[in-house]
PDB file of N, CA and C in Angstrom:
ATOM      1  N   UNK A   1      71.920 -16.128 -53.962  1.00  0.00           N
ATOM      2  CA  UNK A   1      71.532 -16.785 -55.193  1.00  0.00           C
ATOM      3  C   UNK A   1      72.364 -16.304 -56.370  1.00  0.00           C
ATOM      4  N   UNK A   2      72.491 -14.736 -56.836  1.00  0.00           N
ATOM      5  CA  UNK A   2      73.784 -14.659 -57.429  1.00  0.00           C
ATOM      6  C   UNK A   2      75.112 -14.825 -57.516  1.00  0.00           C
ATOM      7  N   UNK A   3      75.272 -15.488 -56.281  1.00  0.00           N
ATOM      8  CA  UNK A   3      76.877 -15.839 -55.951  1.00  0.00           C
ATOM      9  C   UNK A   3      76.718 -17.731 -56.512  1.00  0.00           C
ATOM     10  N   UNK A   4      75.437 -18.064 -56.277  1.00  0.00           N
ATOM     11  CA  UNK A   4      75.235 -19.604 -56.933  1.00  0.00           C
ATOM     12  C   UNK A   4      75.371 -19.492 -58.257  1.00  0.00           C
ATOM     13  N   UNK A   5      74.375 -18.569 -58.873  1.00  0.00           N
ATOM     14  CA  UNK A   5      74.322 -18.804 -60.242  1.00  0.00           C
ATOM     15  C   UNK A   5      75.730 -18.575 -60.679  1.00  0.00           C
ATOM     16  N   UNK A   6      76.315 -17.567 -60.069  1.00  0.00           N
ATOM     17  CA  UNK A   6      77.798 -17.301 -60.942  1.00  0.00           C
ATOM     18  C   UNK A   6      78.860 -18.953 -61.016  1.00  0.00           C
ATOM     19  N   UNK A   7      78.451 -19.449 -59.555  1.00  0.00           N
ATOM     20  CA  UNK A   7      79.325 -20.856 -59.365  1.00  0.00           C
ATOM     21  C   UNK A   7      79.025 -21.806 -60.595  1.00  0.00           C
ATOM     22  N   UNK A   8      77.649 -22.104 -60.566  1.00  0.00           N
ATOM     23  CA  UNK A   8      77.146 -22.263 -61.808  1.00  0.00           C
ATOM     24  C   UNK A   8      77.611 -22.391 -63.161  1.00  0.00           C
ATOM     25  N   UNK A   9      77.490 -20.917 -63.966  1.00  0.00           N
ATOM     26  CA  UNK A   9      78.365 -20.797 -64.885  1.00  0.00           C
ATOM     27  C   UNK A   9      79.886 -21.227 -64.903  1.00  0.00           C
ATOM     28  N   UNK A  10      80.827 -21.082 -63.929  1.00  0.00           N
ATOM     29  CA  UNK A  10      81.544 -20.964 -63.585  1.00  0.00           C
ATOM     30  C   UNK A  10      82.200 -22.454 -64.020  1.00  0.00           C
ATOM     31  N   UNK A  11      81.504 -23.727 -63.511  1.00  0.00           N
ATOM     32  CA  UNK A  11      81.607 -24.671 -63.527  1.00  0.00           C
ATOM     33  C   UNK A  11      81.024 -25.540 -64.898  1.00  0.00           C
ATOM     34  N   UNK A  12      79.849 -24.957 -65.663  1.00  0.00           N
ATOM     35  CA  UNK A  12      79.841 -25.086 -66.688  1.00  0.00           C
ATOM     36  C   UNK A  12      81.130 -24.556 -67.988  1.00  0.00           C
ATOM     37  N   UNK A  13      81.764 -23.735 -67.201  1.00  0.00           N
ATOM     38  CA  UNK A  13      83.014 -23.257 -68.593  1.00  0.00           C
ATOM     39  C   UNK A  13      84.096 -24.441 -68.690  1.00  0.00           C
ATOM     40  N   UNK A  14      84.045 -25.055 -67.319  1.00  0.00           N
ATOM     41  CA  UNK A  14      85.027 -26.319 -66.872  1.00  0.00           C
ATOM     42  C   UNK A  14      84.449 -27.800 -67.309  1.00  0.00           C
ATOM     43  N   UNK A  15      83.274 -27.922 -67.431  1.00  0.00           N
ATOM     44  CA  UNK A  15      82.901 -29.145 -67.852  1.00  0.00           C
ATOM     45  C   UNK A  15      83.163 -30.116 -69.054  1.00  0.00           C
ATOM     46  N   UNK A  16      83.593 -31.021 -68.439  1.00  0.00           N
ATOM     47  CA  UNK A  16      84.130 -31.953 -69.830  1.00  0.00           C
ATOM     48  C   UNK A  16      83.230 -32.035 -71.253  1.00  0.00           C
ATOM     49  N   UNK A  17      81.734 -32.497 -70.427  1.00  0.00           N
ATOM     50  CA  UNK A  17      80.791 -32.842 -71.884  1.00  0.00           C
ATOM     51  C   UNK A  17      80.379 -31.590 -72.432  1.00  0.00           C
ATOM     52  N   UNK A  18      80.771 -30.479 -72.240  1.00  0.00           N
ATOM     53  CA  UNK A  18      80.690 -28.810 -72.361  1.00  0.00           C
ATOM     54  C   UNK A  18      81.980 -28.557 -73.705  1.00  0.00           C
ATOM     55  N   UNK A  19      82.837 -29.273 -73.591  1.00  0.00           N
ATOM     56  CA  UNK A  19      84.287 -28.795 -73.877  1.00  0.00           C
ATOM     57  C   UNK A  19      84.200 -28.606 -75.589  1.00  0.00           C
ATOM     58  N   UNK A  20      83.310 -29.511 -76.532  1.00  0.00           N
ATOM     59  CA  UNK A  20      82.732 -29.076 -78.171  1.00  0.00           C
ATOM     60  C   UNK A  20      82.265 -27.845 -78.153  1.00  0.00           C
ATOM     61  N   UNK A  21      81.420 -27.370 -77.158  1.00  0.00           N
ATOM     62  CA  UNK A  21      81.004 -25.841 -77.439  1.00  0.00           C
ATOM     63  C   UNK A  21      81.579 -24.690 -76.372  1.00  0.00           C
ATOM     64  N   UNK A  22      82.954 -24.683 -76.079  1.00  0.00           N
ATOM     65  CA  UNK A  22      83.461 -24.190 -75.069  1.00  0.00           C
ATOM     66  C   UNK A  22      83.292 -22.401 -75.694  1.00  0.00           C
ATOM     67  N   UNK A  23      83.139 -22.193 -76.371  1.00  0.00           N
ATOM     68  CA  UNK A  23      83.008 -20.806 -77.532  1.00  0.00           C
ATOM     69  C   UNK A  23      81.522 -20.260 -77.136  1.00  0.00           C
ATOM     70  N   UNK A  24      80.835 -21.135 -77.438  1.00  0.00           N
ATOM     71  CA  UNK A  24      79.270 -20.730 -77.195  1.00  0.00           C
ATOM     72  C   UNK A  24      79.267 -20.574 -76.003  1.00  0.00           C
ATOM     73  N   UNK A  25      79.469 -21.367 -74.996  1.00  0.00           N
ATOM     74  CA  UNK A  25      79.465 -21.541 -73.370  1.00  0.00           C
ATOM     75  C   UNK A  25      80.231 -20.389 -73.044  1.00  0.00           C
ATOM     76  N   UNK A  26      81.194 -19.833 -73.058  1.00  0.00           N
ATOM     77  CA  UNK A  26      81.993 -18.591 -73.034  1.00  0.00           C
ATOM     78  C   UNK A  26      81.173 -17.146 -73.595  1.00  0.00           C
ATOM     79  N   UNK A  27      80.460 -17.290 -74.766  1.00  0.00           N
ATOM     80  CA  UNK A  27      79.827 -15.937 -75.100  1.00  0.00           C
ATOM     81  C   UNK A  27      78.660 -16.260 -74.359  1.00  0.00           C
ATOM     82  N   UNK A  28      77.985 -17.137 -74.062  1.00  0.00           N
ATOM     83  CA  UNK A  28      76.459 -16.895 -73.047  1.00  0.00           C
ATOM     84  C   UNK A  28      77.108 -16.065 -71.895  1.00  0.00           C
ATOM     85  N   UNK A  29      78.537 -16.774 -71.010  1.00  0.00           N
ATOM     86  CA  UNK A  29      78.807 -17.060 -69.925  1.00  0.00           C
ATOM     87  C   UNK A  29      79.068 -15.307 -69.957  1.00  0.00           C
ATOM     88  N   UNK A  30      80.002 -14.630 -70.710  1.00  0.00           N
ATOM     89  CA  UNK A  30      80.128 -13.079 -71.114  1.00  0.00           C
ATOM     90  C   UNK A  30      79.111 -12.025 -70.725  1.00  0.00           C
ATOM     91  N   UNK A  31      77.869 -12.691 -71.343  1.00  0.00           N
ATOM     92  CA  UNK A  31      76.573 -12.222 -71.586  1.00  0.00           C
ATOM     93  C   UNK A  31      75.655 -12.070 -70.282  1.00  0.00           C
ATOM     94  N   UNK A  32      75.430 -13.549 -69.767  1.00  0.00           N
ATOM     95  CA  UNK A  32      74.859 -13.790 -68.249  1.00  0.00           C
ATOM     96  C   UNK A  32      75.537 -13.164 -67.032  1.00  0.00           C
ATOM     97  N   UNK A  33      77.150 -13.101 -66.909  1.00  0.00           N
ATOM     98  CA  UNK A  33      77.743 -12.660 -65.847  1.00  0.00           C
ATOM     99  C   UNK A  33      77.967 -11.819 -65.413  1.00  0.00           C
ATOM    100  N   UNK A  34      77.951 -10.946 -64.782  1.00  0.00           N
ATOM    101  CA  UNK A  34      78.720  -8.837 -64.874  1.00  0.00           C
ATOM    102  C   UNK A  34      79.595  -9.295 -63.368  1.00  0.00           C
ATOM    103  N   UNK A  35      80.317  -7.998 -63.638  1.00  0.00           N
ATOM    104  CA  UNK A  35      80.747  -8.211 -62.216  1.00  0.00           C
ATOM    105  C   UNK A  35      80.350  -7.893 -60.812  1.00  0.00           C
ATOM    106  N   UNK A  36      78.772  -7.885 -60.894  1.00  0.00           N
ATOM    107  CA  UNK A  36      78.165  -8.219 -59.472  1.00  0.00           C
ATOM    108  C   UNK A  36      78.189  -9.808 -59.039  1.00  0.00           C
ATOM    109  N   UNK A  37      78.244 -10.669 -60.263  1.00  0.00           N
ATOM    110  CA  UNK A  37      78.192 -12.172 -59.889  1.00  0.00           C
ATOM    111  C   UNK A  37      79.380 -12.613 -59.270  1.00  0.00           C
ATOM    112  N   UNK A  38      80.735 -11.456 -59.826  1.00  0.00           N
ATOM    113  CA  UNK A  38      81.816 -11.738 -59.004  1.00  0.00           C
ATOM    114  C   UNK A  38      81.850 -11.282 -57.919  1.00  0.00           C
ATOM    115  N   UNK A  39      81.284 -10.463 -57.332  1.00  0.00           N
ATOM    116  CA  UNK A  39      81.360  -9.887 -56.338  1.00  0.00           C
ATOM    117  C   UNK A  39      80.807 -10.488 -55.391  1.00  0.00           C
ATOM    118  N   UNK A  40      79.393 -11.065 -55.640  1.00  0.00           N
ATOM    119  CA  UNK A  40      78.901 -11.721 -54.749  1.00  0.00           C
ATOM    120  C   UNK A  40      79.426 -13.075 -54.321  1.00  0.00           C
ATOM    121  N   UNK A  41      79.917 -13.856 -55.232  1.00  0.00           N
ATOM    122  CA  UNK A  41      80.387 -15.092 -55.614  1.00  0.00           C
ATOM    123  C   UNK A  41      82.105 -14.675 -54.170  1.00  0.00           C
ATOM    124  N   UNK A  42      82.793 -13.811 -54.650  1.00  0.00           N
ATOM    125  CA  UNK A  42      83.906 -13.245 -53.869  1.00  0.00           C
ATOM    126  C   UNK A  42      83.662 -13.051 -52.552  1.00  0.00           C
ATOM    127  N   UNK A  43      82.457 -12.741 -52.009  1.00  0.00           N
ATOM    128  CA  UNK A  43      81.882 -12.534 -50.319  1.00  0.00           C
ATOM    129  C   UNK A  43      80.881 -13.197 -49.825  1.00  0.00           C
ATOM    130  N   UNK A  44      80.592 -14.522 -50.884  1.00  0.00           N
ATOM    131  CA  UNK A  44      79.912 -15.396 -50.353  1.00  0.00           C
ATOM    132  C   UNK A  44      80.951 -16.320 -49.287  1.00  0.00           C
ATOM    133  N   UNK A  45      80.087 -16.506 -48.184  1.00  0.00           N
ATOM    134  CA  UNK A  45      81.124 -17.673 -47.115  1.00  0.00           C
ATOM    135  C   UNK A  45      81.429 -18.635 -47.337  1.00  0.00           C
ATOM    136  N   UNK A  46      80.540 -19.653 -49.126  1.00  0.00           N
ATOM    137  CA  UNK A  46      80.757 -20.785 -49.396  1.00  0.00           C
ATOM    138  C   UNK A  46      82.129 -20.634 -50.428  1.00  0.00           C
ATOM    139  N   UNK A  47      81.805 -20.230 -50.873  1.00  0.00           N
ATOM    140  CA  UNK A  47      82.789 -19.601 -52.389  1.00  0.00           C
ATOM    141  C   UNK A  47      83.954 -19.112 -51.973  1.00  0.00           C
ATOM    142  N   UNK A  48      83.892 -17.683 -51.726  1.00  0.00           N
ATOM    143  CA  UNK A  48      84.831 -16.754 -51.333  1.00  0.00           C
ATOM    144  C   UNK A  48      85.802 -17.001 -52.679  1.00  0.00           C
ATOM    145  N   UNK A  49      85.251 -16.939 -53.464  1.00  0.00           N
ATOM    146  CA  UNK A  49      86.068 -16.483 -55.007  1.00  0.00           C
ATOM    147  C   UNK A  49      86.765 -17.354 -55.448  1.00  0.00           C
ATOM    148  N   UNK A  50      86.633 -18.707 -54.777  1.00  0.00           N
ATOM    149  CA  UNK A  50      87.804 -19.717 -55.122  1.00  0.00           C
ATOM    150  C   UNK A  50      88.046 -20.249 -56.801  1.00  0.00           C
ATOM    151  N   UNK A  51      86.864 -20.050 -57.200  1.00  0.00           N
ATOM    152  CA  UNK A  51      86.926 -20.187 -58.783  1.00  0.00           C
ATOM    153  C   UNK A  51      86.726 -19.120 -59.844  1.00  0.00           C
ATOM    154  N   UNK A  52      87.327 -18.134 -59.135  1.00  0.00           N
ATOM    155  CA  UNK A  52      87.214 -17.133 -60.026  1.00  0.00           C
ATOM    156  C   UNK A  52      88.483 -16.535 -60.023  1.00  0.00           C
ATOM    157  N   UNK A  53      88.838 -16.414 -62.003  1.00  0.00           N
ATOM    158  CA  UNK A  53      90.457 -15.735 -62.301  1.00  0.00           C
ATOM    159  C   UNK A  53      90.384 -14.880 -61.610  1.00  0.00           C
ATOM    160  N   UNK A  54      91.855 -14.212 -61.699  1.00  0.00           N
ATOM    161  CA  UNK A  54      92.422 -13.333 -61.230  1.00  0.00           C
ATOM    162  C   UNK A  54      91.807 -12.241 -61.876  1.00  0.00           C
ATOM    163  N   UNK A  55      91.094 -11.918 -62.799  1.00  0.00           N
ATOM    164  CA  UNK A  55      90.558 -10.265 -63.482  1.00  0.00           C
ATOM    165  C   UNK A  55      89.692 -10.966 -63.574  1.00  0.00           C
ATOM    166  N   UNK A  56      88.411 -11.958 -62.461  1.00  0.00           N
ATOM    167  CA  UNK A  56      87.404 -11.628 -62.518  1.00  0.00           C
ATOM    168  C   UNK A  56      87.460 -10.880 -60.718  1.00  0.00           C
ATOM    169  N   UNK A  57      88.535 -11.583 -59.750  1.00  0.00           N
ATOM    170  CA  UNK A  57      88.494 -11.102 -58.353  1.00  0.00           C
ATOM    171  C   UNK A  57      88.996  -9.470 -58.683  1.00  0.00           C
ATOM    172  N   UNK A  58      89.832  -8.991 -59.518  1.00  0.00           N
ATOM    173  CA  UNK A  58      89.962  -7.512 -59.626  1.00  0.00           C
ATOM    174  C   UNK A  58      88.748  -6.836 -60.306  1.00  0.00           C
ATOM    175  N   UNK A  59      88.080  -7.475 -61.046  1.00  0.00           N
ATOM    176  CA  UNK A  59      87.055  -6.859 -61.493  1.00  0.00           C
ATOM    177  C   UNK A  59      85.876  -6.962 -60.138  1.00  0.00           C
ATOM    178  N   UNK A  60      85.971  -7.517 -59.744  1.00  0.00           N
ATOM    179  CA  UNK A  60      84.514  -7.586 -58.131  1.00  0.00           C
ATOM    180  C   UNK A  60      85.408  -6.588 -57.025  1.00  0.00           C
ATOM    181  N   UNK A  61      87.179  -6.667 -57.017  1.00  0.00           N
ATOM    182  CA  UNK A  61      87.306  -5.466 -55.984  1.00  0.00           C
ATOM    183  C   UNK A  61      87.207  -4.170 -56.482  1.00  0.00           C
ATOM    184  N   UNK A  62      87.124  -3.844 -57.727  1.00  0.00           N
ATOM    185  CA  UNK A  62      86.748  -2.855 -58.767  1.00  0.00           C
ATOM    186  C   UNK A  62      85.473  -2.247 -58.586  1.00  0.00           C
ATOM    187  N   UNK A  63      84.198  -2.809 -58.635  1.00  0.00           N
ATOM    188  CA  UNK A  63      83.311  -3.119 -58.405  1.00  0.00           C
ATOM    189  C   UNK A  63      83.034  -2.232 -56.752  1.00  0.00           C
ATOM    190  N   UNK A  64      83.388  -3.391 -55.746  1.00  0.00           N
ATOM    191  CA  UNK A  64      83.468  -2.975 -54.811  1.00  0.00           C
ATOM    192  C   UNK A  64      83.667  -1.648 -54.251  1.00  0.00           C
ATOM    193  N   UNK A  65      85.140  -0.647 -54.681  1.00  0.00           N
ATOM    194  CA  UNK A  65      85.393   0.626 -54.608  1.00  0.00           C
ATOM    195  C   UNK A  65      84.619   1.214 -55.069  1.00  0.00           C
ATOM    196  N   UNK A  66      83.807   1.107 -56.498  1.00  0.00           N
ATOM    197  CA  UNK A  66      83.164   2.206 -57.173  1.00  0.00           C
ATOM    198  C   UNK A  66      82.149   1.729 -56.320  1.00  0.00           C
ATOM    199  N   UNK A  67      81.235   1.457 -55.783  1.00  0.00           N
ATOM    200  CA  UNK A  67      80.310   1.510 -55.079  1.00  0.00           C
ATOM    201  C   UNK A  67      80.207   1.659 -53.699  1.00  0.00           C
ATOM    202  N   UNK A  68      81.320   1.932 -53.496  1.00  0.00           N
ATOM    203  CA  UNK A  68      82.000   2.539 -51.818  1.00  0.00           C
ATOM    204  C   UNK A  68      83.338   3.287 -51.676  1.00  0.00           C
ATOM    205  N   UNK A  69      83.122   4.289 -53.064  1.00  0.00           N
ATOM    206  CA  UNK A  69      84.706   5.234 -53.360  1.00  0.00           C
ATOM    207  C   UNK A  69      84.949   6.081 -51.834  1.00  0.00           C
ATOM    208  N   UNK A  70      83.858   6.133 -51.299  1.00  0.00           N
ATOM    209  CA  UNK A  70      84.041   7.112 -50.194  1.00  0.00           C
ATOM    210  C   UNK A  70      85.130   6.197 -48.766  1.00  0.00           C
ATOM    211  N   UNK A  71      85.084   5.025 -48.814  1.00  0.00           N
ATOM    212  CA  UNK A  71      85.474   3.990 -47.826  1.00  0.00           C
ATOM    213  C   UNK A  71      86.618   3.002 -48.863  1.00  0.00           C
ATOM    214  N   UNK A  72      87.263   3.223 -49.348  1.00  0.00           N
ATOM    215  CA  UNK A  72      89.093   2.876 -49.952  1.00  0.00           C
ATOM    216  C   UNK A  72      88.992   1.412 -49.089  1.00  0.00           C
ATOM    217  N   UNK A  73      88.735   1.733 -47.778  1.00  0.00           N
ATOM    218  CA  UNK A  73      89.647   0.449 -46.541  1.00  0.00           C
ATOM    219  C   UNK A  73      88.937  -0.675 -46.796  1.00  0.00           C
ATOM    220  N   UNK A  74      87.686  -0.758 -47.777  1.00  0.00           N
ATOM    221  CA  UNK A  74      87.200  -1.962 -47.964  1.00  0.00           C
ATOM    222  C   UNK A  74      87.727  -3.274 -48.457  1.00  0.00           C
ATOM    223  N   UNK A  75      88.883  -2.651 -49.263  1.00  0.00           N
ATOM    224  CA  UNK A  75      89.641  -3.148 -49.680  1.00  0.00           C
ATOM    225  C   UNK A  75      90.828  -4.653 -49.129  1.00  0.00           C
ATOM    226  N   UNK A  76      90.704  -3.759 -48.109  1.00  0.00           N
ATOM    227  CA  UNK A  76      91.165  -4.204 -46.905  1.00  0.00           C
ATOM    228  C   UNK A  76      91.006  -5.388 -45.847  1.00  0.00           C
ATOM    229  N   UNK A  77      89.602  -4.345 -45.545  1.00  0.00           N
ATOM    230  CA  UNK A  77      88.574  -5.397 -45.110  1.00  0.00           C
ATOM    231  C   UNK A  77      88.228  -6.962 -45.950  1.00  0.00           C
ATOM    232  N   UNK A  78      88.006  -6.697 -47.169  1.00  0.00           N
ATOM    233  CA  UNK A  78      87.662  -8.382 -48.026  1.00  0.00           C
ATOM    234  C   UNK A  78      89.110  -9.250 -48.059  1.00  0.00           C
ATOM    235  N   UNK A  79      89.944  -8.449 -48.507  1.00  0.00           N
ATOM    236  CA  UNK A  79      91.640  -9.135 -48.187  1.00  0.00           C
ATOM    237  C   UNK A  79      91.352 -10.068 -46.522  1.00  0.00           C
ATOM    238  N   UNK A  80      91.141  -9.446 -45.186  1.00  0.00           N
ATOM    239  CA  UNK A  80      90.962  -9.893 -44.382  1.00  0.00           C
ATOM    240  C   UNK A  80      89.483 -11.051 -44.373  1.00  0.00           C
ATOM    241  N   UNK A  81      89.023 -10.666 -44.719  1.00  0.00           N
ATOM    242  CA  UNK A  81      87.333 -11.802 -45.206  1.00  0.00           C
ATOM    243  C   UNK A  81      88.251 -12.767 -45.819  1.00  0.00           C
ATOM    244  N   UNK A  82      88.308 -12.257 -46.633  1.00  0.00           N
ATOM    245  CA  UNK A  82      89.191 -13.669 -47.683  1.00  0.00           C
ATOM    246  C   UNK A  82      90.227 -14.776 -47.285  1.00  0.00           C
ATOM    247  N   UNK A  83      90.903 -14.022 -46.515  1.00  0.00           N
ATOM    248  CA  UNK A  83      92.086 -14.633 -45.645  1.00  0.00           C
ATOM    249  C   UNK A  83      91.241 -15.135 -44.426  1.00  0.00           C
ATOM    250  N   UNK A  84      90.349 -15.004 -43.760  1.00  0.00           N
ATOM    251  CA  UNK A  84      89.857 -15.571 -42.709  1.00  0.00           C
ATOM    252  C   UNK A  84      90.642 -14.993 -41.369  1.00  0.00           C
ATOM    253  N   UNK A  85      90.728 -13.821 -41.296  1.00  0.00           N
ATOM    254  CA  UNK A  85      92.016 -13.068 -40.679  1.00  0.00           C
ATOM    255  C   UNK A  85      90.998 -11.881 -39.667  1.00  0.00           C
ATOM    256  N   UNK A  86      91.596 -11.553 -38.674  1.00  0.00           N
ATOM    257  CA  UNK A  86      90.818 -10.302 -37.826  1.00  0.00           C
ATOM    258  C   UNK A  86      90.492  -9.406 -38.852  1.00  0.00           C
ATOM    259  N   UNK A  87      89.275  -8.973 -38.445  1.00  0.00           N
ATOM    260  CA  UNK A  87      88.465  -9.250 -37.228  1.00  0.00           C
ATOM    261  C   UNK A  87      87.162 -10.547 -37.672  1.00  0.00           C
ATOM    262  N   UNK A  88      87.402 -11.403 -38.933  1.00  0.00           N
ATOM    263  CA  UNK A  88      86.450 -12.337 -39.146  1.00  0.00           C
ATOM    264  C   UNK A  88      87.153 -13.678 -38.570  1.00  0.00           C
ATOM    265  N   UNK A  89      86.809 -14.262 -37.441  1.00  0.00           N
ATOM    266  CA  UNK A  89      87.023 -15.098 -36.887  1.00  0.00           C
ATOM    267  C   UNK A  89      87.011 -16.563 -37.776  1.00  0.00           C
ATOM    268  N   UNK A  90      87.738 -17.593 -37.506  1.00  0.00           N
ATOM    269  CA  UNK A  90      87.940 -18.657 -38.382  1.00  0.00           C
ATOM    270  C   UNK A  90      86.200 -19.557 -37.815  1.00  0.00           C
ATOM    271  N   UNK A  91      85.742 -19.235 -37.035  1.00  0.00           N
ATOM    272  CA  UNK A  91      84.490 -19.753 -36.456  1.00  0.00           C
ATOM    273  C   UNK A  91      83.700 -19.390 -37.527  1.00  0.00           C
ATOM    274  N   UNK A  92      83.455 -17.662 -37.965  1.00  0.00           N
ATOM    275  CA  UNK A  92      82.307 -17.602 -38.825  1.00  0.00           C
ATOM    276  C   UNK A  92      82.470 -18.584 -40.518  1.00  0.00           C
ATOM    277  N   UNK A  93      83.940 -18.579 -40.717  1.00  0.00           N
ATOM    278  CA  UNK A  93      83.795 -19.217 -41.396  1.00  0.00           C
ATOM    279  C   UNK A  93      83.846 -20.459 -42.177  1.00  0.00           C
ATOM    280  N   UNK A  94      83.877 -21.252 -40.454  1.00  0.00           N
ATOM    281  CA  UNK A  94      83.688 -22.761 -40.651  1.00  0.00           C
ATOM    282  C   UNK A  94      82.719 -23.421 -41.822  1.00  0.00           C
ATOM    283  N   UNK A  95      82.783 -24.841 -42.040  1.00  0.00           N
ATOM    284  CA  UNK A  95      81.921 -25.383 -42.742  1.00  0.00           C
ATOM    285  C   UNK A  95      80.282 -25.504 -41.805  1.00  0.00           C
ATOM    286  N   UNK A  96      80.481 -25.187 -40.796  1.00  0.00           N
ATOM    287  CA  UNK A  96      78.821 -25.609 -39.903  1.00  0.00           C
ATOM    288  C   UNK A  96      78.485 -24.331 -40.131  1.00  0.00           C
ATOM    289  N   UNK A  97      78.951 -23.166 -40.178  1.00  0.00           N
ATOM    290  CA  UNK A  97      78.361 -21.698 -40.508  1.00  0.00           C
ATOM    291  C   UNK A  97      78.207 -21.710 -41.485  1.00  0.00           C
ATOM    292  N   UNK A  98      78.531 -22.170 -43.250  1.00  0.00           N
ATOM    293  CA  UNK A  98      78.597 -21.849 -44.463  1.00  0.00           C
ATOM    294  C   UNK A  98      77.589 -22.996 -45.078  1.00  0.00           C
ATOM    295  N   UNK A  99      77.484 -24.282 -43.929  1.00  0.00           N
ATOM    296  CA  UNK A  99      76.836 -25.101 -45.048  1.00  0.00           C
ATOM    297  C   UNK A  99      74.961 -24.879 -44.957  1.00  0.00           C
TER     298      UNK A  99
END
């Protein structure tokens, strides 16, 4: 559900009939988001970060390390998630597994 809500926002910053208060929509969006929404949003199977800048995906692998400084290779590991690459099989992350 936090990886939705972030899509959410996400897609509200992009919206046309949005685009007069793109300022306001940006300081809520500031306010509502941290970077757990990226994070989750980044290792969700639907998402997998596709709409999220580049320093919001460094801010969720950021994220990621400080909450697993002891394990570095995680790093690693989501690069491979992300890519759909061993050891996460292109099966788990078909559309019949994600939808």
């Amino acid at each position: 559900m936090i990886a939705d809500a972030c899509e959410e926002w996400l897609s509200l910053l992009t919206a046309d009939a949005l685009k007069p208060h793109l300022m306001t929509v940006m300081k809520r969006f500031e306010e509502a988001v941290t970077d757990y929404h990226f994070l989750a949003n980044f290792l969700h199977l639907k998402y997998k970060g596709k709409h999220l800048s580049e320093a919001d995906e460094e801010a969720a692998q950021q994220l990621l390390l400080k909450l697993h400084p002891e394990h570095p290779e995680v790093i690693a590991d989501l690069c491979a998630f992300t890519a759909g690459s061993d050891p996460y099989p292109a099966s788990l992350l078909s559309s019949a597994c994600v939808d």
